[in-house]
PDB file of N, CA and C in Angstrom:
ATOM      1  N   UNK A   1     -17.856  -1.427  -0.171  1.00  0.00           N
ATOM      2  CA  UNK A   1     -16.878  -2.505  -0.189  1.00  0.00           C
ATOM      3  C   UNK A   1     -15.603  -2.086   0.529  1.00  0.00           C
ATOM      4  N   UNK A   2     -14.986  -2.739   0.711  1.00  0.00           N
ATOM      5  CA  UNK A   2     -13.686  -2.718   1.692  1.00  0.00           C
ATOM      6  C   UNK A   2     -12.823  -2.646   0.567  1.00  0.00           C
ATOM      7  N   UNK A   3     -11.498  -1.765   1.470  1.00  0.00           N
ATOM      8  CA  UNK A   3     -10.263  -1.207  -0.047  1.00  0.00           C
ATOM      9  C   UNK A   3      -9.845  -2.547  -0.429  1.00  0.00           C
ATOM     10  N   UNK A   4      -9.337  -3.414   0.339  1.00  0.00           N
ATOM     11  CA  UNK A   4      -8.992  -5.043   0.408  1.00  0.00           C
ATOM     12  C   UNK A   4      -9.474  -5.875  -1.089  1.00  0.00           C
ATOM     13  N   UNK A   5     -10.910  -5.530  -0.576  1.00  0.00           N
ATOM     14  CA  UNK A   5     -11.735  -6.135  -2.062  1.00  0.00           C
ATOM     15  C   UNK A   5     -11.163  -5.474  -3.182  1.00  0.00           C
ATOM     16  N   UNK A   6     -11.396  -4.074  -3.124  1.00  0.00           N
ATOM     17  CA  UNK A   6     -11.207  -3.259  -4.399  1.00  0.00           C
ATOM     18  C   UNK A   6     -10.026  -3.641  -5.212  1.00  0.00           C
ATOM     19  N   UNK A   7      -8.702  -3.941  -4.288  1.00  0.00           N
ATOM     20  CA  UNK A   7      -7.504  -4.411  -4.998  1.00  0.00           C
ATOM     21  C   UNK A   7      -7.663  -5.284  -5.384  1.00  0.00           C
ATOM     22  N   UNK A   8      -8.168  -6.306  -4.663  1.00  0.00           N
ATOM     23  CA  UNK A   8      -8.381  -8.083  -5.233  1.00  0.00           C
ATOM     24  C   UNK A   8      -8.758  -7.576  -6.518  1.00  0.00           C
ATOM     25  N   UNK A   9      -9.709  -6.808  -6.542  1.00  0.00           N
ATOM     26  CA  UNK A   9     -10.419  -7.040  -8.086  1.00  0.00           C
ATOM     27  C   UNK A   9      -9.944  -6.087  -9.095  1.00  0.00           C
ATOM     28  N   UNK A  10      -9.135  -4.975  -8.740  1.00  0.00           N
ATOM     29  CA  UNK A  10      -8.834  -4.277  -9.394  1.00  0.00           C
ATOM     30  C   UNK A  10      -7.412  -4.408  -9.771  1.00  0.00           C
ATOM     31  N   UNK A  11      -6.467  -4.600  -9.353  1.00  0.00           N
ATOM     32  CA  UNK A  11      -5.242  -5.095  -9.104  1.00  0.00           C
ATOM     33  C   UNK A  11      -5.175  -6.585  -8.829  1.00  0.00           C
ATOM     34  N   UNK A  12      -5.198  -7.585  -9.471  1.00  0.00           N
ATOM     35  CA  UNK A  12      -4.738  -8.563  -8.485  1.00  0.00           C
ATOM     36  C   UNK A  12      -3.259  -9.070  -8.533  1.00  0.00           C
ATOM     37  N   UNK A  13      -2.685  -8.496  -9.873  1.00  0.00           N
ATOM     38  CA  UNK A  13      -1.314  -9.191  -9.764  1.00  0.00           C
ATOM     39  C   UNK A  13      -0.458  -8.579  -8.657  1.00  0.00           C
ATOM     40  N   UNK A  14      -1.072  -7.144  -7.888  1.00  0.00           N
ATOM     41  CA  UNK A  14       0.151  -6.676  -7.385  1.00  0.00           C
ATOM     42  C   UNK A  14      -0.742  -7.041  -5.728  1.00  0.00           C
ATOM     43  N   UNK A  15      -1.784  -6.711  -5.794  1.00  0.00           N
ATOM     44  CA  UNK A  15      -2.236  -7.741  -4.338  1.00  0.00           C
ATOM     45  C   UNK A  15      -1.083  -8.483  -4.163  1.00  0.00           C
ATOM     46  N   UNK A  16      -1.264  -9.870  -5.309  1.00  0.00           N
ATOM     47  CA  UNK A  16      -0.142 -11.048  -4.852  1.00  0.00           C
ATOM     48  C   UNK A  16       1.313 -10.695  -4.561  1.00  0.00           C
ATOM     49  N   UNK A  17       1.756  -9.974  -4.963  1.00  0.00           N
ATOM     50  CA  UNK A  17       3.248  -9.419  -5.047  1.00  0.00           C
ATOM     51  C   UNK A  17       2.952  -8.896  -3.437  1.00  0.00           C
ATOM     52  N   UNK A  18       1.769  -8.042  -2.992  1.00  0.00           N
ATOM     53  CA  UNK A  18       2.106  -7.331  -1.902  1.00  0.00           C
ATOM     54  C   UNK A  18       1.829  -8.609  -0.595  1.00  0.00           C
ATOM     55  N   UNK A  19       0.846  -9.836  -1.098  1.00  0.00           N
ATOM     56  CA  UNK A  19       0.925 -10.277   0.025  1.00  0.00           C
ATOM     57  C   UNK A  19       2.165 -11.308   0.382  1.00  0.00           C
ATOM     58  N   UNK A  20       2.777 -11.952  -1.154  1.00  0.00           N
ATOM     59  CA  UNK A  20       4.273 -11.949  -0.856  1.00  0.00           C
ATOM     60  C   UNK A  20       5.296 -11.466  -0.144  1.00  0.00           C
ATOM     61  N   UNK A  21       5.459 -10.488  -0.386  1.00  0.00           N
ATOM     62  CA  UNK A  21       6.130  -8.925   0.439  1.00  0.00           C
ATOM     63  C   UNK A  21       5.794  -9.194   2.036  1.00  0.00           C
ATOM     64  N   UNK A  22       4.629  -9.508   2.236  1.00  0.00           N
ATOM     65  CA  UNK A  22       4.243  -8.895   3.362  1.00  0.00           C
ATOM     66  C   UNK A  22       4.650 -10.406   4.068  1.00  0.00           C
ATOM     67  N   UNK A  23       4.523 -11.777   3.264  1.00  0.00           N
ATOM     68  CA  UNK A  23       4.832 -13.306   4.236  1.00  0.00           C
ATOM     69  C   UNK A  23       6.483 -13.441   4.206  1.00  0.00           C
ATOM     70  N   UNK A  24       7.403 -12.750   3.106  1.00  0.00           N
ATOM     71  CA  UNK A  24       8.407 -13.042   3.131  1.00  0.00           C
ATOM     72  C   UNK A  24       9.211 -11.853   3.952  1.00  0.00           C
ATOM     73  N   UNK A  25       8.801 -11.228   4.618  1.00  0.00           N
ATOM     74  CA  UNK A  25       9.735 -10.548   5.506  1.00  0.00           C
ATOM     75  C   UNK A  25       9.860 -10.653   6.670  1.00  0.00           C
ATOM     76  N   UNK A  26      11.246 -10.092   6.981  1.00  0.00           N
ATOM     77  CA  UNK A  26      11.720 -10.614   8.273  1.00  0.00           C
ATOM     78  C   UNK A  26      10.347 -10.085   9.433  1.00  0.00           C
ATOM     79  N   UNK A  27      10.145  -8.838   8.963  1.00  0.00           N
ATOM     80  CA  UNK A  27       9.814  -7.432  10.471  1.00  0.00           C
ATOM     81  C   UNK A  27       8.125  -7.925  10.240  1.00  0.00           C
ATOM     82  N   UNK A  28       7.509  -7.252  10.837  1.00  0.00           N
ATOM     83  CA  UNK A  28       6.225  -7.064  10.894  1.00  0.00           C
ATOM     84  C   UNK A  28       5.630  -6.245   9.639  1.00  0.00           C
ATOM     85  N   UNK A  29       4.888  -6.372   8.768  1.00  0.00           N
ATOM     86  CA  UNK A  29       4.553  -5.585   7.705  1.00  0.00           C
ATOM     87  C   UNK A  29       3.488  -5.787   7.241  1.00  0.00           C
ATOM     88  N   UNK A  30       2.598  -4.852   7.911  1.00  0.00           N
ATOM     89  CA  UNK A  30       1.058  -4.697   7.346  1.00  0.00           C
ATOM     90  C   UNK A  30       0.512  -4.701   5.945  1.00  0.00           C
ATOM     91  N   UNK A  31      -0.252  -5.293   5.313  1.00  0.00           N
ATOM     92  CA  UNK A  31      -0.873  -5.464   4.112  1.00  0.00           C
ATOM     93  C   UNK A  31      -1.127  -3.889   3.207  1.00  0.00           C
ATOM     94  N   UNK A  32      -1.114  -3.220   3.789  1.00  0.00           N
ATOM     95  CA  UNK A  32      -1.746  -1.436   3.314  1.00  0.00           C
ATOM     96  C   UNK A  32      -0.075  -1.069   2.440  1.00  0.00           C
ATOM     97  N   UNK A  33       1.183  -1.558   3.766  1.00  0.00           N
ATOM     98  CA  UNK A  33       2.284  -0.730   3.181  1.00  0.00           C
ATOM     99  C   UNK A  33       2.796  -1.527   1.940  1.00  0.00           C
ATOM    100  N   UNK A  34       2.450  -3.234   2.585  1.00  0.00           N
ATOM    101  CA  UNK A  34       3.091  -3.681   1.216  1.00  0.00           C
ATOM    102  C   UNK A  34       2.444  -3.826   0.280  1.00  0.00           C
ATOM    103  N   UNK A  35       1.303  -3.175   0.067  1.00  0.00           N
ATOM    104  CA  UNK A  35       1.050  -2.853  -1.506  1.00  0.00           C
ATOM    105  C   UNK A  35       0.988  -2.041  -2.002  1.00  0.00           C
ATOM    106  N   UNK A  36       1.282  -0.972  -1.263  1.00  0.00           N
ATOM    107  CA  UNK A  36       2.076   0.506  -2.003  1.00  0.00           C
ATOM    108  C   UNK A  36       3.573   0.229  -1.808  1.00  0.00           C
ATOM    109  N   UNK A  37       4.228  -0.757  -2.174  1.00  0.00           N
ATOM    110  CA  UNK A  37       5.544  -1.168  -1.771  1.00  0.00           C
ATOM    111  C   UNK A  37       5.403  -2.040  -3.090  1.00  0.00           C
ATOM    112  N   UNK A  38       4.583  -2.834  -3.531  1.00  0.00           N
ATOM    113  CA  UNK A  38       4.305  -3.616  -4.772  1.00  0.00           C
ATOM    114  C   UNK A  38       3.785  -2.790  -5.570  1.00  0.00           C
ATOM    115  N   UNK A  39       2.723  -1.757  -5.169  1.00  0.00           N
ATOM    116  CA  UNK A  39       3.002  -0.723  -6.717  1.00  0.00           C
ATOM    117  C   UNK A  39       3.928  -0.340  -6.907  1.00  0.00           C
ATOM    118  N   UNK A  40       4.312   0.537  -5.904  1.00  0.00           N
ATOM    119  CA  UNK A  40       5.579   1.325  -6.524  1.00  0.00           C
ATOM    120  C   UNK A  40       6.530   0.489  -7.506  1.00  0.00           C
ATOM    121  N   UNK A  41       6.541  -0.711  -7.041  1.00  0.00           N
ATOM    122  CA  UNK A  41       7.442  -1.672  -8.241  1.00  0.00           C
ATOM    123  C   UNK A  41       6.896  -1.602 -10.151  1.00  0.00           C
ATOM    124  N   UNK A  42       5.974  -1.990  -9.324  1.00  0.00           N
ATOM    125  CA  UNK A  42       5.035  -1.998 -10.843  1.00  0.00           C
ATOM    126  C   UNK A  42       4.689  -1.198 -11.695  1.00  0.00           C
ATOM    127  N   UNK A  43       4.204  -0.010 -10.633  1.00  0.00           N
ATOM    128  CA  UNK A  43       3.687   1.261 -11.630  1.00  0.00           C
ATOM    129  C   UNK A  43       4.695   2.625 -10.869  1.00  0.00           C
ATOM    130  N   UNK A  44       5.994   2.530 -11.123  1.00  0.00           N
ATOM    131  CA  UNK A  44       6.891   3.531 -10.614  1.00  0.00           C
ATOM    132  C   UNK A  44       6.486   5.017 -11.062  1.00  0.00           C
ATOM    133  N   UNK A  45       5.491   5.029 -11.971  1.00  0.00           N
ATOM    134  CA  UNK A  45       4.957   6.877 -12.466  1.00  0.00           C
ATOM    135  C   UNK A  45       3.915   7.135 -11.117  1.00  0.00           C
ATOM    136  N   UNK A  46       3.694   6.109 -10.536  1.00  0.00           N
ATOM    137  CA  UNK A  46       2.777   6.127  -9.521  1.00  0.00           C
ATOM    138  C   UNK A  46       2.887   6.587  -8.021  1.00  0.00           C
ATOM    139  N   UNK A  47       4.595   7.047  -8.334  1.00  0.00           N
ATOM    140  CA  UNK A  47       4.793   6.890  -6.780  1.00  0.00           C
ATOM    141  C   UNK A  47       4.749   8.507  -6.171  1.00  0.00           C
ATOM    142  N   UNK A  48       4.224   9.295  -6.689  1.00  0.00           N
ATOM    143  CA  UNK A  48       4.175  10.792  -6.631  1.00  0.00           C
ATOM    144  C   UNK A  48       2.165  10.401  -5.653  1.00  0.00           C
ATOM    145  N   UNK A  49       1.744  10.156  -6.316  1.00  0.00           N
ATOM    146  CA  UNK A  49       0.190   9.772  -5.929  1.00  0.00           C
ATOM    147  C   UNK A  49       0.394   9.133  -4.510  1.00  0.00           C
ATOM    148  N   UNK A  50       1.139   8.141  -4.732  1.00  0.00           N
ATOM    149  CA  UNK A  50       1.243   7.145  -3.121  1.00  0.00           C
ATOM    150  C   UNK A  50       1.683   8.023  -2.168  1.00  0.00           C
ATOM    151  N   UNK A  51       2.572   8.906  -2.812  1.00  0.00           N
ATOM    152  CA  UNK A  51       4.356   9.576  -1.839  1.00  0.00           C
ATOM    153  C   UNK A  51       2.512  10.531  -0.715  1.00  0.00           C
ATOM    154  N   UNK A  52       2.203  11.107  -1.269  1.00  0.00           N
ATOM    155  CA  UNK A  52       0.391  12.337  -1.209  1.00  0.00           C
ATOM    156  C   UNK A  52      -0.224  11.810  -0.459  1.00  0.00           C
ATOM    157  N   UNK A  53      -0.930  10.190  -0.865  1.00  0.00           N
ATOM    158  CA  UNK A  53      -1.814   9.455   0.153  1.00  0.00           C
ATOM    159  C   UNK A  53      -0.742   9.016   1.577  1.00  0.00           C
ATOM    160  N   UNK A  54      -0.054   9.004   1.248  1.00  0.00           N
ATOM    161  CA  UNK A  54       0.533   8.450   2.612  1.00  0.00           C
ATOM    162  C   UNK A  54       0.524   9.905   3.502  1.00  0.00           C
ATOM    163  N   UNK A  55       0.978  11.049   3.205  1.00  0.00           N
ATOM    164  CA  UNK A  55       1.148  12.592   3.720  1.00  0.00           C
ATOM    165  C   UNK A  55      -0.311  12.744   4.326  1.00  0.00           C
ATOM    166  N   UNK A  56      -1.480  12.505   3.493  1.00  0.00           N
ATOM    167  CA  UNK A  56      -2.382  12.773   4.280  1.00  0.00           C
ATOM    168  C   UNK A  56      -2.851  11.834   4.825  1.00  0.00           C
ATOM    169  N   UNK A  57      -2.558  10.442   5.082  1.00  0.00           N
ATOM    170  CA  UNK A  57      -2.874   9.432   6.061  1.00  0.00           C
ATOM    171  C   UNK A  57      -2.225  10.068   7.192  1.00  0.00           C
ATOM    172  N   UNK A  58      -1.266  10.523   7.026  1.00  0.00           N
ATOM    173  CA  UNK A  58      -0.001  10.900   8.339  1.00  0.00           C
ATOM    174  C   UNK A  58      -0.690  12.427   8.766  1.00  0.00           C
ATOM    175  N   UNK A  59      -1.177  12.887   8.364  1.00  0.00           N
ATOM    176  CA  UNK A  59      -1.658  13.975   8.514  1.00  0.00           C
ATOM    177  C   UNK A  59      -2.787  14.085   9.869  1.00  0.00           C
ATOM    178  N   UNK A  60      -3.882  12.902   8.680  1.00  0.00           N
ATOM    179  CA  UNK A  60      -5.329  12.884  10.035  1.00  0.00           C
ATOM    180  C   UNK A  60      -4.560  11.993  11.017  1.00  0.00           C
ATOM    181  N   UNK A  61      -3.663  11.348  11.070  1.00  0.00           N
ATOM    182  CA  UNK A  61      -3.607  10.580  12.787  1.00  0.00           C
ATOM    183  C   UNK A  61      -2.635  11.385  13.459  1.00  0.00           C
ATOM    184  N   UNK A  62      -2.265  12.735  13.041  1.00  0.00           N
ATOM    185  CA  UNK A  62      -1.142  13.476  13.707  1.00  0.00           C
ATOM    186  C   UNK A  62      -2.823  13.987  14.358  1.00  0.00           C
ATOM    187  N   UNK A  63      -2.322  14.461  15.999  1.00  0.00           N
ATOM    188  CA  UNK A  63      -2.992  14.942  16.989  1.00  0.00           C
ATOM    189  C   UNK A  63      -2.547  16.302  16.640  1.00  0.00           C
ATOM    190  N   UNK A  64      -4.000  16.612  17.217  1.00  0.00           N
ATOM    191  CA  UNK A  64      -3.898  18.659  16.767  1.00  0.00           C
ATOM    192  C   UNK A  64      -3.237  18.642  18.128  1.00  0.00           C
ATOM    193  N   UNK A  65      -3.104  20.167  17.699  1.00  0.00           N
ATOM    194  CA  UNK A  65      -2.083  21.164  18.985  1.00  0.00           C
ATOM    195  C   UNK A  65      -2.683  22.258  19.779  1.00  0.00           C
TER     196      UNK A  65
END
């Protein structure tokens, strides 16, 4: 299944919050950030876990040397 689904069904109140987030802003804002932008609201003990997944998202698209 796609992560997309997984939130729908696993999360859905903060899905909605993130796809809020994501229609009410000014800039461009992809669906991935604003719902680690709507957890963090929600589940603020959470943001040590997110702060990690994002480090190693940033990690694999950094080009080796």
């Amino acid at each position: 299944m796609r992560v997309v689904l997984w939130r729908v069904m696993l999360a859905p109140l903060t899905t909605l919050r993130a796809l809020r987030l994501q229609r009410l802003s000014r800039y461009p804002f992809d669906l991935e950030n604003a719902w680690r932008q709507a957890r963090m609201y929600c589940a603020p003990d959470e943001v040590e876990y997110l702060f990690q997944r994002y480090v190693q998202e940033a990690e694999a698209r950094r080009p080796e040397s």
